[in-house]
C-alpha atoms as a PDB file:
ATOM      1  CA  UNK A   1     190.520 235.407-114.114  1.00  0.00           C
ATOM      2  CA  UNK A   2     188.524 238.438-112.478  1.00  0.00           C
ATOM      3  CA  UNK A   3     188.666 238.745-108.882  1.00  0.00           C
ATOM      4  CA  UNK A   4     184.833 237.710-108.362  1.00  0.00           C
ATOM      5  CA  UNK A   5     184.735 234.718-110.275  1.00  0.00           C
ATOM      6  CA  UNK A   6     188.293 233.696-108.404  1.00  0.00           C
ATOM      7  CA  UNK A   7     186.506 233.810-105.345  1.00  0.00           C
ATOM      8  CA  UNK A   8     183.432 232.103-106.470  1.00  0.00           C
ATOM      9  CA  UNK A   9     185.688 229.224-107.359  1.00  0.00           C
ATOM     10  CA  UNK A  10     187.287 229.146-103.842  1.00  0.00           C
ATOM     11  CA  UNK A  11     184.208 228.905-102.205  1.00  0.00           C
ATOM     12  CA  UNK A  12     183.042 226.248-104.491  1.00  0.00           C
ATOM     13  CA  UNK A  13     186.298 224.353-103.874  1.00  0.00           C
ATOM     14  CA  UNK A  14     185.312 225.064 -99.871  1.00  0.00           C
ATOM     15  CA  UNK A  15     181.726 223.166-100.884  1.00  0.00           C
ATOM     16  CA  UNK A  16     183.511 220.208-102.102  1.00  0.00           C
ATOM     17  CA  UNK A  17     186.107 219.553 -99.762  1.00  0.00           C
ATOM     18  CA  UNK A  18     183.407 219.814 -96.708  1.00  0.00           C
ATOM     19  CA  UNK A  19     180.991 217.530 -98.680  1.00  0.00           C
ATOM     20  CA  UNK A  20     182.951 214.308 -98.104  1.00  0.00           C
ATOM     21  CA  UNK A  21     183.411 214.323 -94.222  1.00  0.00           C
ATOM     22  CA  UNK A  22     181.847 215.577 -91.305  1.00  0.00           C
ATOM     23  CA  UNK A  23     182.258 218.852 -91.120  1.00  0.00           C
ATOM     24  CA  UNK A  24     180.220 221.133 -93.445  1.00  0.00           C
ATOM     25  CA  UNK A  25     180.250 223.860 -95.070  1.00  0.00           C
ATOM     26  CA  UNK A  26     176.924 225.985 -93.195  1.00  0.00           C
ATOM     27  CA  UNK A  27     176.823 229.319 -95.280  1.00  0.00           C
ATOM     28  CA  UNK A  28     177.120 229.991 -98.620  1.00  0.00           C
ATOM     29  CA  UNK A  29     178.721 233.984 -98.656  1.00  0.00           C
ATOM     30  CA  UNK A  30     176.564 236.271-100.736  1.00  0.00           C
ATOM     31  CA  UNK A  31     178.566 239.236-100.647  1.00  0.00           C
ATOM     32  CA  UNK A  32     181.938 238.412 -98.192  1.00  0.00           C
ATOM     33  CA  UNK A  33     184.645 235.966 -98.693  1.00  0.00           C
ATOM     34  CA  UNK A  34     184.175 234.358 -95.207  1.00  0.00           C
ATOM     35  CA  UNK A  35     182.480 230.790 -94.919  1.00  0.00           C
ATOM     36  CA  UNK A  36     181.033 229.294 -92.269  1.00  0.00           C
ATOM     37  CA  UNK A  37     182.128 225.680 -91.328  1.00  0.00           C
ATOM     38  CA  UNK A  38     179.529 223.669 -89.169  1.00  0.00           C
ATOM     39  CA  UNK A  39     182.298 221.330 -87.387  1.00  0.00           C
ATOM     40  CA  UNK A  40     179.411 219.784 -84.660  1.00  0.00           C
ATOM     41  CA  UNK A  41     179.003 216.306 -85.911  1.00  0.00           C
ATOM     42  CA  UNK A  42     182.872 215.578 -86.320  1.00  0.00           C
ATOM     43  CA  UNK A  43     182.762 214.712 -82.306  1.00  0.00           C
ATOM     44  CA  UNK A  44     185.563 217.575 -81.516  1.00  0.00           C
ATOM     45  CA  UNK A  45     184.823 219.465 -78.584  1.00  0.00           C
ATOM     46  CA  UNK A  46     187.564 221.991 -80.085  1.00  0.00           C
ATOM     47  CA  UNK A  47     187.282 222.479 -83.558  1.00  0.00           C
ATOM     48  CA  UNK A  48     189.078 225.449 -83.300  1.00  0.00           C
ATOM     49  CA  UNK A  49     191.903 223.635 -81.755  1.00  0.00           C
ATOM     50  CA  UNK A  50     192.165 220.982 -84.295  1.00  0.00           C
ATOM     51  CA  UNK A  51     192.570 223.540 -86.488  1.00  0.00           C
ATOM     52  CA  UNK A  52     195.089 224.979 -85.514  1.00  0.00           C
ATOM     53  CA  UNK A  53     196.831 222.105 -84.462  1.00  0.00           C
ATOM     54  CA  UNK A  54     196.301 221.291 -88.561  1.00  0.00           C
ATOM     55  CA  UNK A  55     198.426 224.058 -89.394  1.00  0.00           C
ATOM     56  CA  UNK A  56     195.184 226.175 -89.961  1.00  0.00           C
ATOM     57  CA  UNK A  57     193.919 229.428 -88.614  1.00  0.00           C
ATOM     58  CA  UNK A  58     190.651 229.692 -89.159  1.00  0.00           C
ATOM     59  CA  UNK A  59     188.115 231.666 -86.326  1.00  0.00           C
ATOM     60  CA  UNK A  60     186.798 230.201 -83.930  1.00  0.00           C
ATOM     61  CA  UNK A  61     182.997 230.671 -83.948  1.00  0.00           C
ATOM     62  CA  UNK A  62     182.707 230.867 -80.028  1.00  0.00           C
ATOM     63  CA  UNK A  63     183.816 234.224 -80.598  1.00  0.00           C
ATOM     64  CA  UNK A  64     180.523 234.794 -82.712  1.00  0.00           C
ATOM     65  CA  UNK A  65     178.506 232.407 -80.391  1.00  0.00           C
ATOM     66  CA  UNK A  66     178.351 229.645 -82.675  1.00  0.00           C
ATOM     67  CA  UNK A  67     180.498 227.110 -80.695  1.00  0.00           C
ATOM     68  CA  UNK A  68     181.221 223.793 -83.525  1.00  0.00           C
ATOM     69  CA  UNK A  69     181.622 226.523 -86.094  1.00  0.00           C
ATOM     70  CA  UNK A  70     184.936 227.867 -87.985  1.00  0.00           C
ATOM     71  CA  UNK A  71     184.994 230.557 -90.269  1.00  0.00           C
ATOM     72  CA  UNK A  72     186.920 230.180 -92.670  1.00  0.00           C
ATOM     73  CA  UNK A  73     188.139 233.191 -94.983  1.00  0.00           C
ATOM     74  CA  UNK A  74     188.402 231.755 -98.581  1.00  0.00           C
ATOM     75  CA  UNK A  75     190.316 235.190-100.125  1.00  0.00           C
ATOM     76  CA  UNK A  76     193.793 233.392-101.062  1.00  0.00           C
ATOM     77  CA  UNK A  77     195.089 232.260-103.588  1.00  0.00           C
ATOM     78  CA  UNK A  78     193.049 228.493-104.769  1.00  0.00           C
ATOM     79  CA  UNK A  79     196.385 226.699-103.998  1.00  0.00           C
ATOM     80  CA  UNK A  80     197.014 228.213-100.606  1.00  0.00           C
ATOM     81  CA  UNK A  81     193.281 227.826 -99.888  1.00  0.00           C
ATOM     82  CA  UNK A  82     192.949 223.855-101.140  1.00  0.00           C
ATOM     83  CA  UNK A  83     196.101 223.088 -98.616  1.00  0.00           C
ATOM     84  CA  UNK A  84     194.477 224.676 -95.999  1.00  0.00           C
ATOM     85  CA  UNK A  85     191.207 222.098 -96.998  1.00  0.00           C
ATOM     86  CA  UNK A  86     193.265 219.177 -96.955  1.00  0.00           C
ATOM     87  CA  UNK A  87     194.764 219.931 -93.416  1.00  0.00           C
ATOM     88  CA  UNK A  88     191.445 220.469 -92.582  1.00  0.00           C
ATOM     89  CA  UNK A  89     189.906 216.938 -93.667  1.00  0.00           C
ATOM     90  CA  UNK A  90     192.825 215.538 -92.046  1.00  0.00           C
ATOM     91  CA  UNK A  91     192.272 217.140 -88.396  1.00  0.00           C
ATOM     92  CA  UNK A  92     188.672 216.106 -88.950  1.00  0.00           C
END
């Protein structure tokens, strides 16, 4: 599979897993591999710190000043990326 449409598909897979919860994905990445997560309306005042405590290590969008945002970078490999989702849905 060539390298762009491997990344297409794990951003895609990042749109489905954030479509069933709380937390969303915000951005759709036009030319980067990074995705913004919109983590506001899952009631964690440290999104950050769930997701880390997940087993996740994703960056915490205070450092962007976008506090209740994670960015998320999606250039892995699709299974490394879809455990990452599933910790994810289960810190949120």
């Amino acid at each position: 599979m060539p390298v762009c449409h491997a990344a297409q598909n794990n951003v895609h897979w990042v749109e489905i897993y954030t479509r069933s919860g709380e937390w969303r994905a915000a951005t759709r990445p036009q030319a980067t591999s990074l995705v913004w997560i919109d983590c506001r309306k899952t009631g964690n005042p440290d999104p950050f710190a769930a997701c880390v405590a997940a087993g996740v290590g994703p960056s915490d969008g205070r450092d962007f000043a976008a506090p209740g945002f994670i960015r998320l970078n999606t250039a892995c490999p699709t299974d490394r990326l879809e455990k990452a989702l599933k910790r994810l849905r289960r810190a949120f």
